[in-house]
C-alpha atoms as a PDB file:
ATOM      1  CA  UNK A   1     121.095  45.347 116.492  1.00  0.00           C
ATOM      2  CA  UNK A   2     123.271  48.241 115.900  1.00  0.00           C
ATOM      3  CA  UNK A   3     126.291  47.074 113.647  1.00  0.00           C
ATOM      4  CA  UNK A   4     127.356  43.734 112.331  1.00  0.00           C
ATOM      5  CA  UNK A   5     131.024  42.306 111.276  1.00  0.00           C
ATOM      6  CA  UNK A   6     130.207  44.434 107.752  1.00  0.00           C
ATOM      7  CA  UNK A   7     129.640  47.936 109.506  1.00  0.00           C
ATOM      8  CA  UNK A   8     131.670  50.636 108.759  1.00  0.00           C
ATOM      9  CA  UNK A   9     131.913  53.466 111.562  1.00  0.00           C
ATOM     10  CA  UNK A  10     133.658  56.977 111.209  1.00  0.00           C
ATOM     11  CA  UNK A  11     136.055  57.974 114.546  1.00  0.00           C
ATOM     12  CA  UNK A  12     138.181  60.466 114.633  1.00  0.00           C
ATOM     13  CA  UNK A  13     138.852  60.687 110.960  1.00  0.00           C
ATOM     14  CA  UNK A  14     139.041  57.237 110.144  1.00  0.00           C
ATOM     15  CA  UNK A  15     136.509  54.747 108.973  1.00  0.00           C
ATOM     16  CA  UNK A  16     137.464  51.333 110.694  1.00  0.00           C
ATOM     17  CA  UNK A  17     134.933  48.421 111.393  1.00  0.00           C
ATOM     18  CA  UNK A  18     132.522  48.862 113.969  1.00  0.00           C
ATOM     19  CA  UNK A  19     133.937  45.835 115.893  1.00  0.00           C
ATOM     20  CA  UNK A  20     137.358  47.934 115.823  1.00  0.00           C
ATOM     21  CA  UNK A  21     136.231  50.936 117.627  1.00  0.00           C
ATOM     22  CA  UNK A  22     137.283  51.703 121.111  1.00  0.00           C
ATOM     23  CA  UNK A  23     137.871  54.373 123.785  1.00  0.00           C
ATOM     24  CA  UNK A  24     139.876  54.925 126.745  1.00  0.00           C
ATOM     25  CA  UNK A  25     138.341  53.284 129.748  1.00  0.00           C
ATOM     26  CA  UNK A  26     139.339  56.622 131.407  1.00  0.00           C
ATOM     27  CA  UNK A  27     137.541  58.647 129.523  1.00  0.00           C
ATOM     28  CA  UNK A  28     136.001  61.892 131.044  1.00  0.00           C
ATOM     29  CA  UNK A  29     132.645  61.110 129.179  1.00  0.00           C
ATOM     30  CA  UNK A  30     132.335  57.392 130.731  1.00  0.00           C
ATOM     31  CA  UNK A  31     133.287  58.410 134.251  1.00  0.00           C
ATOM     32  CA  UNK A  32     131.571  61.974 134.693  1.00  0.00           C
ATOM     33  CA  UNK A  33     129.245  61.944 131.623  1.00  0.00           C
ATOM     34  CA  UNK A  34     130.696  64.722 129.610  1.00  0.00           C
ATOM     35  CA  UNK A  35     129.980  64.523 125.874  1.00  0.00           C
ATOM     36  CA  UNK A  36     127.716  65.558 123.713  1.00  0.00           C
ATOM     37  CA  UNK A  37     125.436  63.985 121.040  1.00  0.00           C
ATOM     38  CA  UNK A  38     122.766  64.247 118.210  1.00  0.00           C
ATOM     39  CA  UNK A  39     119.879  62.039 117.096  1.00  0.00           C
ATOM     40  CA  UNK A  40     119.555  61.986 112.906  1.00  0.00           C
ATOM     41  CA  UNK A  41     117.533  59.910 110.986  1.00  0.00           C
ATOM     42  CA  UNK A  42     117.951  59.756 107.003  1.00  0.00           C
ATOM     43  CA  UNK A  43     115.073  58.827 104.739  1.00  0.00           C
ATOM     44  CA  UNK A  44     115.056  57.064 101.428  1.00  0.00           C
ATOM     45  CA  UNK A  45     113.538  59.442  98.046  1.00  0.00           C
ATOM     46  CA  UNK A  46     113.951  59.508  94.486  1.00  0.00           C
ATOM     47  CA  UNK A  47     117.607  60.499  94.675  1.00  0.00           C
ATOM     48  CA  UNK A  48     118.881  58.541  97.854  1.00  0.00           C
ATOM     49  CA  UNK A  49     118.374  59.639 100.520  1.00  0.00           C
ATOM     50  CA  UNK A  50     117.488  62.529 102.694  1.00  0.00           C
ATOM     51  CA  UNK A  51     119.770  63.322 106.093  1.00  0.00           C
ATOM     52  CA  UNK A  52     116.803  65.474 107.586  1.00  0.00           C
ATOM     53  CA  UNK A  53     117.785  68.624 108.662  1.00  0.00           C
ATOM     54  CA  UNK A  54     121.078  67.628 108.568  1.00  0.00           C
ATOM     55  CA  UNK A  55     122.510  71.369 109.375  1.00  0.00           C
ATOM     56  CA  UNK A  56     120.346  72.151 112.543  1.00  0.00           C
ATOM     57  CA  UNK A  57     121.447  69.338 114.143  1.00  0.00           C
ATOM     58  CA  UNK A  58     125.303  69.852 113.816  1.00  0.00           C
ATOM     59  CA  UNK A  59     124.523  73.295 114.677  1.00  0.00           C
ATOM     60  CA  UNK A  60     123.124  71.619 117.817  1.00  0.00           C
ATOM     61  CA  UNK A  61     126.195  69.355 117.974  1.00  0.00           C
ATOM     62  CA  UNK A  62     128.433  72.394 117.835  1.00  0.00           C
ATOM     63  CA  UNK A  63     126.316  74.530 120.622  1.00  0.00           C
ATOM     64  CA  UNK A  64     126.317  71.504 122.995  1.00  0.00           C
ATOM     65  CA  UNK A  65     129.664  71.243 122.592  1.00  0.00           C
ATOM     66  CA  UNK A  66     130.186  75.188 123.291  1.00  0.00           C
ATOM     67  CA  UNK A  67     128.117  74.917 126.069  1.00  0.00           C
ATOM     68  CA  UNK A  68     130.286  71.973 127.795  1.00  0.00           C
ATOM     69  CA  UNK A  69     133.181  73.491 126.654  1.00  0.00           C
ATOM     70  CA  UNK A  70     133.734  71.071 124.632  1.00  0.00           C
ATOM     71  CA  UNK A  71     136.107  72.287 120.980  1.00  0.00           C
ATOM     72  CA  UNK A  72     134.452  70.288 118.333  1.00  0.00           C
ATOM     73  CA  UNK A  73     137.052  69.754 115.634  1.00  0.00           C
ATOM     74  CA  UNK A  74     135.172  69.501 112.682  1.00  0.00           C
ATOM     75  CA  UNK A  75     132.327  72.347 111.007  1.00  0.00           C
ATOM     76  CA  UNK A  76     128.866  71.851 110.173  1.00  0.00           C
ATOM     77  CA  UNK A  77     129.914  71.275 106.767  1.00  0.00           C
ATOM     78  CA  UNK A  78     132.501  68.084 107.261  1.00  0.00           C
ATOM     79  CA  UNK A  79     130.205  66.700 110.326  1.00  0.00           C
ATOM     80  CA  UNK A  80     127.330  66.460 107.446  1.00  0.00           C
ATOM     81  CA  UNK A  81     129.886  65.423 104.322  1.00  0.00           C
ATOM     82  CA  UNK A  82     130.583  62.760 106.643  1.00  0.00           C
ATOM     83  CA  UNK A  83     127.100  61.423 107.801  1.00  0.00           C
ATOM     84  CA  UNK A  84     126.240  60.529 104.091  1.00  0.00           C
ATOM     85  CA  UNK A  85     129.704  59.034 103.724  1.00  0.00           C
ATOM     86  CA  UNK A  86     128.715  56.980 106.141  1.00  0.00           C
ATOM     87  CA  UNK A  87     125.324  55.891 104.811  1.00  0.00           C
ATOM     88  CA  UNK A  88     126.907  55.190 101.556  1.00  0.00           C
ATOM     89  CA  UNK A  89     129.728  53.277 103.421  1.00  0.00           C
ATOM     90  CA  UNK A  90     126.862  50.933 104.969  1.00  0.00           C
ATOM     91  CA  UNK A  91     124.775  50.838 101.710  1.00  0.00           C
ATOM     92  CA  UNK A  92     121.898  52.744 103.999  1.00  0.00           C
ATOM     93  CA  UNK A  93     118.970  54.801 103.071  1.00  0.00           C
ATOM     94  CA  UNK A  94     116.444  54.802 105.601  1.00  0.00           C
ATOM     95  CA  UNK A  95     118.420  55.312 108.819  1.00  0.00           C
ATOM     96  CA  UNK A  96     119.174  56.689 111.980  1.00  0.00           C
ATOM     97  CA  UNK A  97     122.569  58.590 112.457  1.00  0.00           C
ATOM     98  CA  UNK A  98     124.028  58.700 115.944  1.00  0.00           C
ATOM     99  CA  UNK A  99     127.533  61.287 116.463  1.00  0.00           C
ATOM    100  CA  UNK A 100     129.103  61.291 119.758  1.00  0.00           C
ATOM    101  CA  UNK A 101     131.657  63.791 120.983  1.00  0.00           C
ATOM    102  CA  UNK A 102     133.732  62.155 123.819  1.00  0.00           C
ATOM    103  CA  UNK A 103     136.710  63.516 125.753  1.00  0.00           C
ATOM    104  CA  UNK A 104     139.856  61.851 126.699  1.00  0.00           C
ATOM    105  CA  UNK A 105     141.461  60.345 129.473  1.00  0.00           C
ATOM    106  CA  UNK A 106     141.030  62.617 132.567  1.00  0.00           C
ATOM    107  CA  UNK A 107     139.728  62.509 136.688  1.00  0.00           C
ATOM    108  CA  UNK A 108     139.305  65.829 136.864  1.00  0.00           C
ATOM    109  CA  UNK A 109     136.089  67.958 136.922  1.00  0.00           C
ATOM    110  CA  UNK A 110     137.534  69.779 134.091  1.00  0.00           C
ATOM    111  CA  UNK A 111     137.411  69.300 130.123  1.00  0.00           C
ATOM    112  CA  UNK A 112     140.039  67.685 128.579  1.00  0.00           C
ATOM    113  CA  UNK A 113     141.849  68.880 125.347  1.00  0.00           C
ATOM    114  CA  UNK A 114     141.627  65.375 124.132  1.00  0.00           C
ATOM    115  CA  UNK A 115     138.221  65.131 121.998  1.00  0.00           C
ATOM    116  CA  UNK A 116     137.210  62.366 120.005  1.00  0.00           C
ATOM    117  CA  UNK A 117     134.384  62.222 117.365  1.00  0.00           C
ATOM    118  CA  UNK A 118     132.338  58.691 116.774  1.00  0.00           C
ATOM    119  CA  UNK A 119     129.693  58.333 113.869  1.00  0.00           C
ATOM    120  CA  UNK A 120     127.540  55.498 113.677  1.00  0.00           C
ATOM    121  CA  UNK A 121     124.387  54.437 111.640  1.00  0.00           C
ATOM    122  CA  UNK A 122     122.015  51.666 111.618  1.00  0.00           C
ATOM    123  CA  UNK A 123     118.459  50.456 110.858  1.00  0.00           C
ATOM    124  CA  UNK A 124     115.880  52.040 113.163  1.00  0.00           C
ATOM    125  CA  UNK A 125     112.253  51.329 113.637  1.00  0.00           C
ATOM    126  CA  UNK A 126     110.257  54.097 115.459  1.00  0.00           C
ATOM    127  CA  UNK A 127     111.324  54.527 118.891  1.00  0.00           C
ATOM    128  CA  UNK A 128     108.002  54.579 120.583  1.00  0.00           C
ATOM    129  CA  UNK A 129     106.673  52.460 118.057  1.00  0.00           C
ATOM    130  CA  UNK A 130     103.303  52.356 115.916  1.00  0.00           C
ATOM    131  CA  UNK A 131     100.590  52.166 118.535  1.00  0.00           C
ATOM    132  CA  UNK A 132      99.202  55.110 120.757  1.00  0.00           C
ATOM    133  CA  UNK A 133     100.930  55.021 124.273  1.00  0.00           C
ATOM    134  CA  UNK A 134      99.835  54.963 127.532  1.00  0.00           C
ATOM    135  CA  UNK A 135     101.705  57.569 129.515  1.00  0.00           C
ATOM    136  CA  UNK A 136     102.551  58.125 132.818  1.00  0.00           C
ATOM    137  CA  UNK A 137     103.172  61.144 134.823  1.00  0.00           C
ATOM    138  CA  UNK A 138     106.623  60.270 136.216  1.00  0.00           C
ATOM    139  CA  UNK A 139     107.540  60.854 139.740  1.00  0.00           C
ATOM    140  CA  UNK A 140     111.156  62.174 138.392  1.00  0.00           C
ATOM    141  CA  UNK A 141     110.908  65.611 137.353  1.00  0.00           C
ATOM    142  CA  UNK A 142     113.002  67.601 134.719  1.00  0.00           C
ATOM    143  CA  UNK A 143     116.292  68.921 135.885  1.00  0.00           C
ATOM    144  CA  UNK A 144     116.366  72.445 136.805  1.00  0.00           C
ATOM    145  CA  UNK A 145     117.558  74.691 134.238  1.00  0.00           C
ATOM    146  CA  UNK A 146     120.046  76.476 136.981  1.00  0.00           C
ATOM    147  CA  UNK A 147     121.348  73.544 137.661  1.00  0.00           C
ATOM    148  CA  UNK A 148     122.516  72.239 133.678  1.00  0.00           C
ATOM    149  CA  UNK A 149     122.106  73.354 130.581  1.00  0.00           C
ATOM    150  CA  UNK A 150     119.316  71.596 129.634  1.00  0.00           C
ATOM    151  CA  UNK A 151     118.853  72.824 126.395  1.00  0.00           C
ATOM    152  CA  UNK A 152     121.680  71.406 125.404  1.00  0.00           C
ATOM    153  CA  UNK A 153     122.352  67.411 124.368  1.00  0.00           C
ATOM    154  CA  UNK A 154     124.650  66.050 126.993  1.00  0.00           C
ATOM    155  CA  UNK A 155     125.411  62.425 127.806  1.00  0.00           C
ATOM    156  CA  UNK A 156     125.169  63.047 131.323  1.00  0.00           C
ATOM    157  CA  UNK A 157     121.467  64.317 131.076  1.00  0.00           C
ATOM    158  CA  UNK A 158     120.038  61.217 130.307  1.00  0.00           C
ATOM    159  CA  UNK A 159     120.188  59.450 133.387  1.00  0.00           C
ATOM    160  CA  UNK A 160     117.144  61.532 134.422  1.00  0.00           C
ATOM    161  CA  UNK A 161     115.425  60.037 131.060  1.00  0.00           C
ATOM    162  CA  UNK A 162     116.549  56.359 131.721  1.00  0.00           C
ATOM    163  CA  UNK A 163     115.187  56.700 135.696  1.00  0.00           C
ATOM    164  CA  UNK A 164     111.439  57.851 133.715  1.00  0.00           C
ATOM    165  CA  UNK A 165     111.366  55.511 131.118  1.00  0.00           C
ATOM    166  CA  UNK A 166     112.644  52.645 133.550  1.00  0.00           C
ATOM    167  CA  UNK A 167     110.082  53.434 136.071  1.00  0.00           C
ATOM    168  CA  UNK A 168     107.413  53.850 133.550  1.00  0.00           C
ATOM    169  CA  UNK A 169     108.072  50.369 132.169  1.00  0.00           C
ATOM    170  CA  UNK A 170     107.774  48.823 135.534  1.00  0.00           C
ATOM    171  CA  UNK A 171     104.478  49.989 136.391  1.00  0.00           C
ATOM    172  CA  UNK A 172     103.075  48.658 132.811  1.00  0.00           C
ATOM    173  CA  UNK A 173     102.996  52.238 130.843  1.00  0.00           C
ATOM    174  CA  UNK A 174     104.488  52.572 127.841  1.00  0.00           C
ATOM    175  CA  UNK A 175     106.335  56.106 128.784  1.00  0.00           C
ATOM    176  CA  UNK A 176     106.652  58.910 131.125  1.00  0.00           C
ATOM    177  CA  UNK A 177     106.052  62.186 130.933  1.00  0.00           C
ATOM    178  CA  UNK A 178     108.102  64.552 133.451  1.00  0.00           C
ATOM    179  CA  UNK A 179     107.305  67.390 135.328  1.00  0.00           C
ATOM    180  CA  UNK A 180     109.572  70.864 135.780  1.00  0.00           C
ATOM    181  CA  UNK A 181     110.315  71.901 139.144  1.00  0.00           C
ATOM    182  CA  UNK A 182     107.383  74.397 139.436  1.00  0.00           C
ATOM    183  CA  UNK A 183     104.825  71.140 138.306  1.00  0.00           C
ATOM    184  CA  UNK A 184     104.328  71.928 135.175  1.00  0.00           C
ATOM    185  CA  UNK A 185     104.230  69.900 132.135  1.00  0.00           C
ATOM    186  CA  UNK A 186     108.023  69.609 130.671  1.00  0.00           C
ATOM    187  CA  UNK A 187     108.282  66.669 128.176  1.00  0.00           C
ATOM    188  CA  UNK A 188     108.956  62.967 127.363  1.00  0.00           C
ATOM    189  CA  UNK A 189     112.064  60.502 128.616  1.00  0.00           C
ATOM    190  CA  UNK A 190     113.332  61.517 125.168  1.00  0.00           C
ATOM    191  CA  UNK A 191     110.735  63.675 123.037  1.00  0.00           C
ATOM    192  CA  UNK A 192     108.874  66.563 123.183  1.00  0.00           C
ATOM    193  CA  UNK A 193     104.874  67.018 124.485  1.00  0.00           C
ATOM    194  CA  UNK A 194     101.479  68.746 122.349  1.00  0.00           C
ATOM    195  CA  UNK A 195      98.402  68.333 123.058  1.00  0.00           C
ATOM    196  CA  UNK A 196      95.474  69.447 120.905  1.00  0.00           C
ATOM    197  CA  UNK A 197      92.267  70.845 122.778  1.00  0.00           C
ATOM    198  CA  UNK A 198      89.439  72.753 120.448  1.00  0.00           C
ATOM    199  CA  UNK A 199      91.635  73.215 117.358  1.00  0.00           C
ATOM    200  CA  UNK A 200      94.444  74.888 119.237  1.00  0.00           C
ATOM    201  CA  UNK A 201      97.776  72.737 120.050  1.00  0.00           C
ATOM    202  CA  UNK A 202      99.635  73.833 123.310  1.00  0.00           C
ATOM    203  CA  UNK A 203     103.784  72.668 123.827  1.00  0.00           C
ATOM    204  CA  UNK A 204     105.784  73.787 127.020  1.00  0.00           C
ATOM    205  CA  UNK A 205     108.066  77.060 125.961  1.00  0.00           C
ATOM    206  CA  UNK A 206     111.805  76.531 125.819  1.00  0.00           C
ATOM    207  CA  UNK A 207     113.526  76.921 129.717  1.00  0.00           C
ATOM    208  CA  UNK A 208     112.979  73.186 131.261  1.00  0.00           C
ATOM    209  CA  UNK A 209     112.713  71.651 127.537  1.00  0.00           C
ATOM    210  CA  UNK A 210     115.189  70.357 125.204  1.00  0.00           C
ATOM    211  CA  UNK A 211     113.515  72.439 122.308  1.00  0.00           C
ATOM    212  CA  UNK A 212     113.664  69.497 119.685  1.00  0.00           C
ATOM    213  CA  UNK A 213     114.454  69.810 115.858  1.00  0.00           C
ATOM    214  CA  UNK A 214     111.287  68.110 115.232  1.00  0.00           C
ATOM    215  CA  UNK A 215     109.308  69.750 117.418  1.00  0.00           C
ATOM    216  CA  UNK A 216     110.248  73.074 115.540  1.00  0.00           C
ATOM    217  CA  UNK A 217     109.247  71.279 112.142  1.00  0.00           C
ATOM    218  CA  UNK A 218     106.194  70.128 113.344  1.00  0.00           C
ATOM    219  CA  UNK A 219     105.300  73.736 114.412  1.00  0.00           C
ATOM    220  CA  UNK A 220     106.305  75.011 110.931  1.00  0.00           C
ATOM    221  CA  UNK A 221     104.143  72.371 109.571  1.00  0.00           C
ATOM    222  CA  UNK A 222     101.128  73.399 111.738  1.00  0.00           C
ATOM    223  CA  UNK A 223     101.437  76.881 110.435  1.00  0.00           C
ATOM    224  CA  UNK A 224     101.248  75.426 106.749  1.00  0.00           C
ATOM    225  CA  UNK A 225      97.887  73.577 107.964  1.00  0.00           C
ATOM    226  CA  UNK A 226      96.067  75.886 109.258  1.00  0.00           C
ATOM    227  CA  UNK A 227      96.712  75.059 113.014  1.00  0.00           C
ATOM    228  CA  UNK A 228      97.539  77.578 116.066  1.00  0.00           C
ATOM    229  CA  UNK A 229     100.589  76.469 118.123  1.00  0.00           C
ATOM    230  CA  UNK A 230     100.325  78.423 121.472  1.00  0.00           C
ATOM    231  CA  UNK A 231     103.479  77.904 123.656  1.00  0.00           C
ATOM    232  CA  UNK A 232     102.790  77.729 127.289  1.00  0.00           C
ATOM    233  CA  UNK A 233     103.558  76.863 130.705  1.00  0.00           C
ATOM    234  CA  UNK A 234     100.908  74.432 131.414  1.00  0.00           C
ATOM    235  CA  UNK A 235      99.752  71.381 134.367  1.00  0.00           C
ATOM    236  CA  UNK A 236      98.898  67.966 133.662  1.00  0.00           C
ATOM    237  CA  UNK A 237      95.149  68.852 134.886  1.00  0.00           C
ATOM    238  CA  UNK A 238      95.312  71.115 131.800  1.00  0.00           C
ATOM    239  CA  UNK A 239      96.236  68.306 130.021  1.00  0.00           C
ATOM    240  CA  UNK A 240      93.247  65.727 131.112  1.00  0.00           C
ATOM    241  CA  UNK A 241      90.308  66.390 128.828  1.00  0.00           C
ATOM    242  CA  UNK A 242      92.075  67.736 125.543  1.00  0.00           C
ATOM    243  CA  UNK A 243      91.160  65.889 122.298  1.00  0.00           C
ATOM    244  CA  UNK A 244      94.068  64.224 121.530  1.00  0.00           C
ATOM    245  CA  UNK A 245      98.153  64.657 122.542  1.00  0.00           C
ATOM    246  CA  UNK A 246     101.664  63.323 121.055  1.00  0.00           C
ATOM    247  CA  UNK A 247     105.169  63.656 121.518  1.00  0.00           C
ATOM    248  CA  UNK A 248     107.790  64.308 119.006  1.00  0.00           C
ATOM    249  CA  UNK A 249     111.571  63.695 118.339  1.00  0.00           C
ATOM    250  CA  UNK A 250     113.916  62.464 115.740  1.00  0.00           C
ATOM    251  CA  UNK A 251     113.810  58.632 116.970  1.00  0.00           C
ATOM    252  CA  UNK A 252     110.179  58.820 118.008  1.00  0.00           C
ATOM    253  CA  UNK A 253     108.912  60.828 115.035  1.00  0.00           C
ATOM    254  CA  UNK A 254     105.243  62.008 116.197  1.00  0.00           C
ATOM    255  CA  UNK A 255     104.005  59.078 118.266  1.00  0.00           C
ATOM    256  CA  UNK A 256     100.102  59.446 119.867  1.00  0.00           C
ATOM    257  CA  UNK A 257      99.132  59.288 122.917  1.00  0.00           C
ATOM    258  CA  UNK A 258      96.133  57.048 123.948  1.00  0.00           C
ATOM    259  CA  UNK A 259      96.393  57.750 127.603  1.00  0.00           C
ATOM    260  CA  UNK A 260      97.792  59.633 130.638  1.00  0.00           C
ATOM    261  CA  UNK A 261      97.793  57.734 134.307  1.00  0.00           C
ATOM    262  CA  UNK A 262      94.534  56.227 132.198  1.00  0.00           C
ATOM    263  CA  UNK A 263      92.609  58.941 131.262  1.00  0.00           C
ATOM    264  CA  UNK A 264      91.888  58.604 127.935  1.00  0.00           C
ATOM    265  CA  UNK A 265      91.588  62.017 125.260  1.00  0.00           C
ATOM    266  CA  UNK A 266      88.592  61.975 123.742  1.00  0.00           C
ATOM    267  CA  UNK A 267      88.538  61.991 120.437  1.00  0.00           C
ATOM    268  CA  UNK A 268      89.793  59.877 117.782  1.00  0.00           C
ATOM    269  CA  UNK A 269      93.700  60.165 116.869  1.00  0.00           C
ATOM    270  CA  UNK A 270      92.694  59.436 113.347  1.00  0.00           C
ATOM    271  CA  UNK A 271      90.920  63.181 112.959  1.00  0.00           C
ATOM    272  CA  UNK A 272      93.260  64.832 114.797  1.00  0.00           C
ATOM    273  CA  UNK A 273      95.308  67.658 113.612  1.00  0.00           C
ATOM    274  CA  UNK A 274      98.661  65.883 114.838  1.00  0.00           C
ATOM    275  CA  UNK A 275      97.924  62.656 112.381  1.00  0.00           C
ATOM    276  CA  UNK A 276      97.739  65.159 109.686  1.00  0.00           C
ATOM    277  CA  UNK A 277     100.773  66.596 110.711  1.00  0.00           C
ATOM    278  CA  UNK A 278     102.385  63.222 110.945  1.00  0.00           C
ATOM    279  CA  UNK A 279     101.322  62.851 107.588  1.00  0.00           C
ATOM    280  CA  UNK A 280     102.435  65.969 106.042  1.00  0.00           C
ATOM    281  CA  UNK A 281     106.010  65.286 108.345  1.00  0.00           C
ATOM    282  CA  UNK A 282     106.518  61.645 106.849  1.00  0.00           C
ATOM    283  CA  UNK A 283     106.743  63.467 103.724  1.00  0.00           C
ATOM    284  CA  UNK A 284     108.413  66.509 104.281  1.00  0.00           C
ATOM    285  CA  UNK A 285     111.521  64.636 105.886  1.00  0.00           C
ATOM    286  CA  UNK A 286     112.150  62.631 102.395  1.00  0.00           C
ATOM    287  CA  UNK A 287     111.838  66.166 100.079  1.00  0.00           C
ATOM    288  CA  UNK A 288     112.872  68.161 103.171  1.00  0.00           C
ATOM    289  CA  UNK A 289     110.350  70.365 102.111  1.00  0.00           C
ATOM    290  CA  UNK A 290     106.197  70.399 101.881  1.00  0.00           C
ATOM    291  CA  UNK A 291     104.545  72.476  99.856  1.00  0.00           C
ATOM    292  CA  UNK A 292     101.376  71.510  99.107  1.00  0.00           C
ATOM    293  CA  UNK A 293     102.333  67.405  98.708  1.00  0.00           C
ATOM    294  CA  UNK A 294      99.528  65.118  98.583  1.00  0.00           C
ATOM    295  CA  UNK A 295      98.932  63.745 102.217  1.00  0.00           C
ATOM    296  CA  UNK A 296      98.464  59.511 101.622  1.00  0.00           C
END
């Protein structure tokens, strides 16, 4: 699903065929999972296309890197040149962008010298999908902040996501929702958590979140509507009751939530502030901008 024999990839300053592309099977990232890597989706509009927020995530790229000590090789500037390159390379509009930084060869518990820089793209459907989720509360909690920087995008990180979403799955929910190490409410497998409760919409403060590029837009968009964000340390018995809740991220967009461990919000997702903003967000990523658009 992600490339065919026609796909054209970027790696290292070539653009080969996606069925070329290949790494060192003793490469640091492989064996100890450090690398770093961004989620991007483009959107089709009058002029092309749209890479949304194209800037904020390679300035995410970059300060994961930092942060593993990782020396990415190329600026914000060439890192987005090439993601449209690479959409025009694989005649795509409406897409999802995927760089990885890898490192080299190397055993150690030390980085390498030897980075390497992958850009892919492909056709995309929502992660979550289209329907309201049933959550669960997942017995995996968030990794501790003193522990990783978990703030940052790291390969390595997502085991903890894959263990959620994999136990979720087996017990017939849709998703998970972790915990931090003091119980409260953290985020997703892979996206960010509101929930809306007498007007007011409540998200975990950055320290045991990965503080998500469209979680930020979807507080800027909030502000634009009329709607108080309140950030907030918060417990899932906070959470049962509210309204309505959803989580946000570049693959998953904003995707509701029907349930949690099967209690149901209570109203309807349809009146709730976060379908407007999904509204007003499906239209600010194509003009990367919303000022006053009609919502349809």
């Amino acid at each position: 699903m992600y490339y065919n024999q026609d796909s054209i990839v970027f790696l290292d300053g070539k653009w080969i065929r996606a069925d070329e592309a290949s790494a060192s099977m003793y490469n640091q990232t492989m064996h100890y999972g450090n690398g770093v890597f961004e989620g991007i989706r483009a959107y089709q509009n009058a002029d092309g296309c749209n890479v949304f927020k194209a800037k904020e995530h390679f300035e995410r790229l970059q300060y994961s890197a930092t942060k593993m000590h990782i020396e990415l090789p190329y600026s914000i500037e060439e890192l987005t040149h090439i993601s449209y390159e690479l959409l025009d390379k694989n005649d795509l509009t409406d897409a999802y962008i995927r760089p990885l930084v890898y490192l080299g060869a190397n055993m150690s518990l030390m980085p390498t010298d030897e980075v390497h820089v992958f850009m892919a793209a492909w056709k995309w459907e929502k992660y979550l999908g289209d329907k309201p989720l049933k959550v669960m509360v997942s017995s995996y909690q968030r990794p501790n902040p003193r522990s990783c920087h978990v703030e940052a995008k790291v390969v390595g990180h997502y085991t903890n996501s894959i263990l959620a979403t994999t136990e979720a799955k087996k017990l017939g929910y849709d998703e998970a929702l972790l915990l931090d190490m003091h119980g409260n409410v953290a985020e997703g497998s892979g996206a960010n958590f509101f929930y809306e409760k007498e007007g007011i919409l409540y998200t975990p403060p950055a320290g045991n979140i990965l503080p998500g590029i469209t979680r930020a837009t979807v507080m800027e968009l909030a502000k634009d509507l009329g709607v108080h964000v309140t950030e907030k340390n918060f417990t899932i018995d906070e959470v049962y009751g509210a309204d309505h809740a959803f989580f946000t991220g570049t693959a998953s967009e904003i995707a509701p939530i029907e349930s949690i461990n099967g209690e149901s919000f209570k109203n309807s997702w349809l009146d709730s502030a976060g379908h407007s903003l999904y509204l007003m967000y499906r239209q600010k990523v194509r003009f990367n901008e919303y000022q006053g658009l009609t919502i349809v």
